[in-house]
Protein backbone atom coordinates (compact mmCIF):
# COMPACT_ATOMS: atom_id res chain seq x y z
CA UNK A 1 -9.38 42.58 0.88
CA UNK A 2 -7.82 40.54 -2.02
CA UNK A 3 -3.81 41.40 -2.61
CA UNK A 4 -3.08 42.25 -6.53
CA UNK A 5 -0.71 40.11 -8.09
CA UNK A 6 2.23 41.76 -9.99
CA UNK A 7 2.90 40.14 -13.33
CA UNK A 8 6.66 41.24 -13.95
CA UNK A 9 7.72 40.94 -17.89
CA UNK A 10 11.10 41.52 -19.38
CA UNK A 11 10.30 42.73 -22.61
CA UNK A 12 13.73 44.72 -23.34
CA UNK A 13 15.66 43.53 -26.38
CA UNK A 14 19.32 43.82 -24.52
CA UNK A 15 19.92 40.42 -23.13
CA UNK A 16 23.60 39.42 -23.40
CA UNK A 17 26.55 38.54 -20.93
CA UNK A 18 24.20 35.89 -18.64
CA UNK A 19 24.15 32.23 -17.89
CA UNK A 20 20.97 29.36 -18.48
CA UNK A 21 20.69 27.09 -15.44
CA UNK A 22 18.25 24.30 -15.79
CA UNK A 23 15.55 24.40 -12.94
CA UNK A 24 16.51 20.85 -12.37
CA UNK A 25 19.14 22.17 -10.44
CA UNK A 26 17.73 25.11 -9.08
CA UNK A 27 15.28 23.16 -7.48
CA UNK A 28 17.29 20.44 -6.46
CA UNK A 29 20.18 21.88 -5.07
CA UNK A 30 21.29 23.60 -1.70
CA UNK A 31 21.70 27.37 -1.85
CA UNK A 32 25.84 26.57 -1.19
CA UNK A 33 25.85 23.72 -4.91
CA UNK A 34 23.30 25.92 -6.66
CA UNK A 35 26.36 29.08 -6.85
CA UNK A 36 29.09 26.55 -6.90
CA UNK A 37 27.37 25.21 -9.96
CA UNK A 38 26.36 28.56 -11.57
CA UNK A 39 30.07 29.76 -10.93
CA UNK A 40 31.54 26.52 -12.92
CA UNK A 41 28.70 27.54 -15.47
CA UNK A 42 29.54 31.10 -16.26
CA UNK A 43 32.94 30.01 -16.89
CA UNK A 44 32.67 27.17 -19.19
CA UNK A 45 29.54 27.27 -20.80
CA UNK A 46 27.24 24.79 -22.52
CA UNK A 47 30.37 23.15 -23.54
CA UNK A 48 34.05 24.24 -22.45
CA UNK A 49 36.18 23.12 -19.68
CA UNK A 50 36.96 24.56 -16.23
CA UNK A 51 40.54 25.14 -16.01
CA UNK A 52 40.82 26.94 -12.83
CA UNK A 53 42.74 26.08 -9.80
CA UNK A 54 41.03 25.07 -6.68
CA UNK A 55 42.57 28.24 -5.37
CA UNK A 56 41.05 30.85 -7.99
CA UNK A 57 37.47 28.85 -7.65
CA UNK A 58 37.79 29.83 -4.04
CA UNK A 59 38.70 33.43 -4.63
CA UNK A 60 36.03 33.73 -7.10
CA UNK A 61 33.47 31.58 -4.85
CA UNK A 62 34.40 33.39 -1.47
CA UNK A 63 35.05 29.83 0.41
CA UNK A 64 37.81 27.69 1.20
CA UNK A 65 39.78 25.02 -1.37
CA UNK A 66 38.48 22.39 1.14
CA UNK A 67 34.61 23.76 0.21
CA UNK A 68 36.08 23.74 -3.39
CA UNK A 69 36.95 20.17 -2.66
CA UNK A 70 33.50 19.16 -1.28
CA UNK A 71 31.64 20.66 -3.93
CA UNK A 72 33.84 19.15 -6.84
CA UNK A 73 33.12 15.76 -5.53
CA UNK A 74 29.65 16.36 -5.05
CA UNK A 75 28.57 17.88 -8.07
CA UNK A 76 30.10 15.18 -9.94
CA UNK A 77 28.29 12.50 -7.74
CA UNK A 78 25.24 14.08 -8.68
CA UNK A 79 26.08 13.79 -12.37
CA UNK A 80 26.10 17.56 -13.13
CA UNK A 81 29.68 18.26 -14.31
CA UNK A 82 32.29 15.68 -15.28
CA UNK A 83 36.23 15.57 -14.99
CA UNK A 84 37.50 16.62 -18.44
CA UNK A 85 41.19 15.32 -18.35
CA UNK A 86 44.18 16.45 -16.46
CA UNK A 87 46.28 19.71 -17.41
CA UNK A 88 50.08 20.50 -16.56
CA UNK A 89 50.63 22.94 -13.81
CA UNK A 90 53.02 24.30 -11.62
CA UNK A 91 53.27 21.87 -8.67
CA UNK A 92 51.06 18.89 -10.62
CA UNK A 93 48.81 17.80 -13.15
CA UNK A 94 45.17 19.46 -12.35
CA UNK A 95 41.76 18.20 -13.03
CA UNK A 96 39.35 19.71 -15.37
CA UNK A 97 35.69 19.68 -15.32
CA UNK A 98 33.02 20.28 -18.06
CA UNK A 99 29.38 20.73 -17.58
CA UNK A 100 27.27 17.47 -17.98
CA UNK A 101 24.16 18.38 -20.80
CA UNK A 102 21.09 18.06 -18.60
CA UNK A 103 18.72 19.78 -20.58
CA UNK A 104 17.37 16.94 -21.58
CA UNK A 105 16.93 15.39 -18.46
CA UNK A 106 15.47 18.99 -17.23
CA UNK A 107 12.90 18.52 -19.61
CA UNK A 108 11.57 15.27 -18.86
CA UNK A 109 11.79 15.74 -15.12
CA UNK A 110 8.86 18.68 -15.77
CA UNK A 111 7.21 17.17 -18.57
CA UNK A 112 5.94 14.16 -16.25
CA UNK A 113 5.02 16.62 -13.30
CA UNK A 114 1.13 17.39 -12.49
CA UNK A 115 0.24 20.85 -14.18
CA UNK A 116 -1.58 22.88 -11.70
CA UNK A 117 -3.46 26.19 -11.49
CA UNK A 118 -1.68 28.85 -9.74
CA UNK A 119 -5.11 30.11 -7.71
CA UNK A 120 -7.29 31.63 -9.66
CA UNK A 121 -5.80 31.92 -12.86
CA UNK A 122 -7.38 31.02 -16.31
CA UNK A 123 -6.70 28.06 -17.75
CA UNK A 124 -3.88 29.55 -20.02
CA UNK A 125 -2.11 30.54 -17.11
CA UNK A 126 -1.40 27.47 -15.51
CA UNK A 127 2.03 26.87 -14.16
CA UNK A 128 4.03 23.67 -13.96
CA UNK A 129 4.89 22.64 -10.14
CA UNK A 130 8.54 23.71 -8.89
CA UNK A 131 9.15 26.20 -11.67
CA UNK A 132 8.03 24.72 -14.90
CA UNK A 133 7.65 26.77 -17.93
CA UNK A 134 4.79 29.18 -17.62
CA UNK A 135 3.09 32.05 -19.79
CA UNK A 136 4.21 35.69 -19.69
CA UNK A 137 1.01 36.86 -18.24
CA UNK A 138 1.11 34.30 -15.25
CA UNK A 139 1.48 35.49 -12.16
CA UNK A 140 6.23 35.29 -11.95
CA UNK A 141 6.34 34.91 -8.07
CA UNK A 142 7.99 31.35 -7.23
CA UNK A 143 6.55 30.00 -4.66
CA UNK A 144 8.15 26.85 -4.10
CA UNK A 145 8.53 27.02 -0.18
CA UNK A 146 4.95 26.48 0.30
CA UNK A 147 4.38 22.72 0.04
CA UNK A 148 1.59 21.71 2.36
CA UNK A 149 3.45 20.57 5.97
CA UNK A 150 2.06 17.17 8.26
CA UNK A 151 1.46 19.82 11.26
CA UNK A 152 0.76 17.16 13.27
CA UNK A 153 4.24 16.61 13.60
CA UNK A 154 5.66 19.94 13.29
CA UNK A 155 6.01 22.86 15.79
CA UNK A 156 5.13 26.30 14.68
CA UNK A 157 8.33 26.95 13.51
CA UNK A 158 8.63 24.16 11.05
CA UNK A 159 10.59 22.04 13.00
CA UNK A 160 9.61 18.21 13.96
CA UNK A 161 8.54 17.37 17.17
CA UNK A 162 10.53 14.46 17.16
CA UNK A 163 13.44 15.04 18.93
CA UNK A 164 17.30 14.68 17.57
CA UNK A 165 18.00 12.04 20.08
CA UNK A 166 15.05 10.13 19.54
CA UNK A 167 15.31 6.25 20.57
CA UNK A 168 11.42 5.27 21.17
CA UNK A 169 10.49 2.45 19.87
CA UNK A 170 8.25 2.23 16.84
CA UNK A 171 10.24 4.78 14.87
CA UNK A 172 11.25 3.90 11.65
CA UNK A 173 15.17 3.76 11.08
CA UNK A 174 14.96 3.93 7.40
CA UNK A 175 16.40 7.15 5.44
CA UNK A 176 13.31 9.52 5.17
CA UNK A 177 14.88 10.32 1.47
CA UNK A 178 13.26 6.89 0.47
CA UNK A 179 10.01 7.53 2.46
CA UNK A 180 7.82 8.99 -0.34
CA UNK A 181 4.39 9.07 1.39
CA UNK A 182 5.79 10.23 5.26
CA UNK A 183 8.78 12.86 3.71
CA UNK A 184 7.42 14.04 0.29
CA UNK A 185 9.02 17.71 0.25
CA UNK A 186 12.56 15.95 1.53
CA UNK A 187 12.27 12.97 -1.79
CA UNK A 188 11.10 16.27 -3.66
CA UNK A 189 14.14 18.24 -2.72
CA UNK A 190 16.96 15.31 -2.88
CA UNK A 191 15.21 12.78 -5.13
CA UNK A 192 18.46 10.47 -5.61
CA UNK A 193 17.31 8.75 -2.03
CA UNK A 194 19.98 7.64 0.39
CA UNK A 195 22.48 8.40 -2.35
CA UNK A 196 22.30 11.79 -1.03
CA UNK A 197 23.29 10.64 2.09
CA UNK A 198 25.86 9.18 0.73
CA UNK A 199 27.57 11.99 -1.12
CA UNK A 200 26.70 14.15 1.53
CA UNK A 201 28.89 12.21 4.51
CA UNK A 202 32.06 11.12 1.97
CA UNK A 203 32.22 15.09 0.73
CA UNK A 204 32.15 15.67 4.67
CA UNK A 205 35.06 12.97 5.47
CA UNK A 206 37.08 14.55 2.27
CA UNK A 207 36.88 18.05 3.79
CA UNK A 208 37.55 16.67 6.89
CA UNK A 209 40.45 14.53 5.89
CA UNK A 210 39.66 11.10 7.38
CA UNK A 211 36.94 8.80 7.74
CA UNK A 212 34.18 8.39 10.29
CA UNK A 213 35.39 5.37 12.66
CA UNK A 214 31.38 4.29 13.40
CA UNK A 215 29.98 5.48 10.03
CA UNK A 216 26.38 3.32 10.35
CA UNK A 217 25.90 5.56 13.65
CA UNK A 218 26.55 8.43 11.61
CA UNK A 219 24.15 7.63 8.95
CA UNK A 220 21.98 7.03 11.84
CA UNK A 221 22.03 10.41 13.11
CA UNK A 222 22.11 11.80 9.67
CA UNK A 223 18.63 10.42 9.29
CA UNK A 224 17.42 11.64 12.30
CA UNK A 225 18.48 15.03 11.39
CA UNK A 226 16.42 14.96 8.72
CA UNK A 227 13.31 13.27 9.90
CA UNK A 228 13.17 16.18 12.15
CA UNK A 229 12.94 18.80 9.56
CA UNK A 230 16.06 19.93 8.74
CA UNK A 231 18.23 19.48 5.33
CA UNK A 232 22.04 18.92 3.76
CA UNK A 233 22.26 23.29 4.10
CA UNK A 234 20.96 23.61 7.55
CA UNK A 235 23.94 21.10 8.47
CA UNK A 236 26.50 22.44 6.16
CA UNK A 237 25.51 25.89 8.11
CA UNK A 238 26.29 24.07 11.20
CA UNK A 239 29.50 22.32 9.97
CA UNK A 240 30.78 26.02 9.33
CA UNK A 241 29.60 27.37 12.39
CA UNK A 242 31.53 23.87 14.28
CA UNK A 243 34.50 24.60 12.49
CA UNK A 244 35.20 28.15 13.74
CA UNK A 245 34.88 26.45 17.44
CA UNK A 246 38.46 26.00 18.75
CA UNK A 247 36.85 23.82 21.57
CA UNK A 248 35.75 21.64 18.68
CA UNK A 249 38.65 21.13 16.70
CA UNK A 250 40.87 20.00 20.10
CA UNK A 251 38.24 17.49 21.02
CA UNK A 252 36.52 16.42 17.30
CA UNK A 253 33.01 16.50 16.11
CA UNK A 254 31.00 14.39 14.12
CA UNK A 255 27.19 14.55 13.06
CA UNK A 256 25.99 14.13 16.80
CA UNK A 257 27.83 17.38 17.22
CA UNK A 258 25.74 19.05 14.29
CA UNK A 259 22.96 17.50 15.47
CA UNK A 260 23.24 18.87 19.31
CA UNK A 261 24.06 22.61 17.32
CA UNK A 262 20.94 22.16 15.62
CA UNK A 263 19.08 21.11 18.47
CA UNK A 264 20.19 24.59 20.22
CA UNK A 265 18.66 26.68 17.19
């Protein structure tokens, strides 16, 4: 028996006190930037400033001023906010930020992507891949954790069959982020390549308030984490879970450390 679809519309007249986030973002984002981001949006718009303390982001974010830290850095890396200018305050001068105009680039990124049918639908119901515009009578479910998976390589539960500490020979070394045809839902999700890498591991030194000593091993197993199906939130969830560990912060961790936690889930 066929499921009905439920086409939700919004046809009140009442819409006021709410914030427009390109799906740019939404879609390219973890969970942990993606209300970061929509935070730093509700407060200064399409185009004011962020004047806020690292402190009252945190209160108003439910993290830390070292998260507040991280995700500063990193959405500017990305090129979604900006620094504004520095402000007096109490103890010393504090940063700004202002929210970068992407709409432009938000609507060039879904211009050029494939329109496809959303099974079964007329042709005037066709919706743009990873949440492109779409008519009021298509069917509103997003379903953009449903990209077609190499099972070959994958265990039932999504995860890759090749293993964290994976040396055999004949496996590439390159960042899957620039390995289109092999990692096409990864380059989907993070599509500034090995720049993501990048960010990711400096806005992880910054929180953690020195550098890697053997940072090309760290890349290394970076990689690795993400050739076996995992992402930047699945190891930010294990960075938090690390950092509650007392054992861990007497002896130090770095990503082999997330990668072994990850291994255990």
């Amino acid at each position: 028996m066929r499921e009905p679809k439920f086409n939700i519309r919004d046809e009140s007249e009442d819409k006021k006190y709410f914030s427009i986030v390109p799906n740019f973002i939404v879609n390219h984002s973890t969970l942990e930037e993606r209300g970061f981001y929509l935070t730093l949006k509700r407060i200064a718009g399409e185009h004011g400033k962020v004047f806020y303390s690292s402190r009252e982001l945190g209160n108003r974010c439910g993290v830390s001023k070292d998260t507040v830290y991280r995700l500063l850095k990193s959405l500017v890396a990305r090129g979604w906010i900006k620094e504004a200018g520095v402000i007096p305050a109490k103890t010393k001068p504090r940063m700004t930020y202002a929210i970068v105009d992407l709409w432009q680039k938000n609507n060039e990124f879904y211009q050029n992507q494939k329109i496809v049918a959303n099974g079964g639908q007329s042709n005037d119901e066709i919706v743009a891949n990873q949440g492109q515009r779409s008519t009021q009578n298509g069917d509103t479910k997003e379903d953009l954790g449903k990209e077609e998976i190499n099972t070959s390589e994958t265990l039932p539960n999504g995860k890759s069959q090749i293993p964290l500490k994976d040396t055999s020979k004949g496996k590439t070394t390159r960042c899957p982020l620039l390995l289109q045809e092999t990692y096409p839902i990864l380059v989907a999700k993070y599509p500034n390549g090995h720049n993501e890498c990048v960010e990711f591991i400096c806005a992880v030194e910054v929180e953690k308030g020195h550098k890697f000593i053997n940072l090309p091993k760290q890349f290394g197993i970076v990689h690795r984490i993400l050739r076996a199906g995992f992402d930047f939130e699945d190891m930010n969830k294990a960075l938090d879970e690390i950092k509650k560990n007392n054992f861990y912060q007497d002896k130090g961790w770095d990503f082999a450390t997330v990668a072994q936690w990850l291994e255990k889930k």
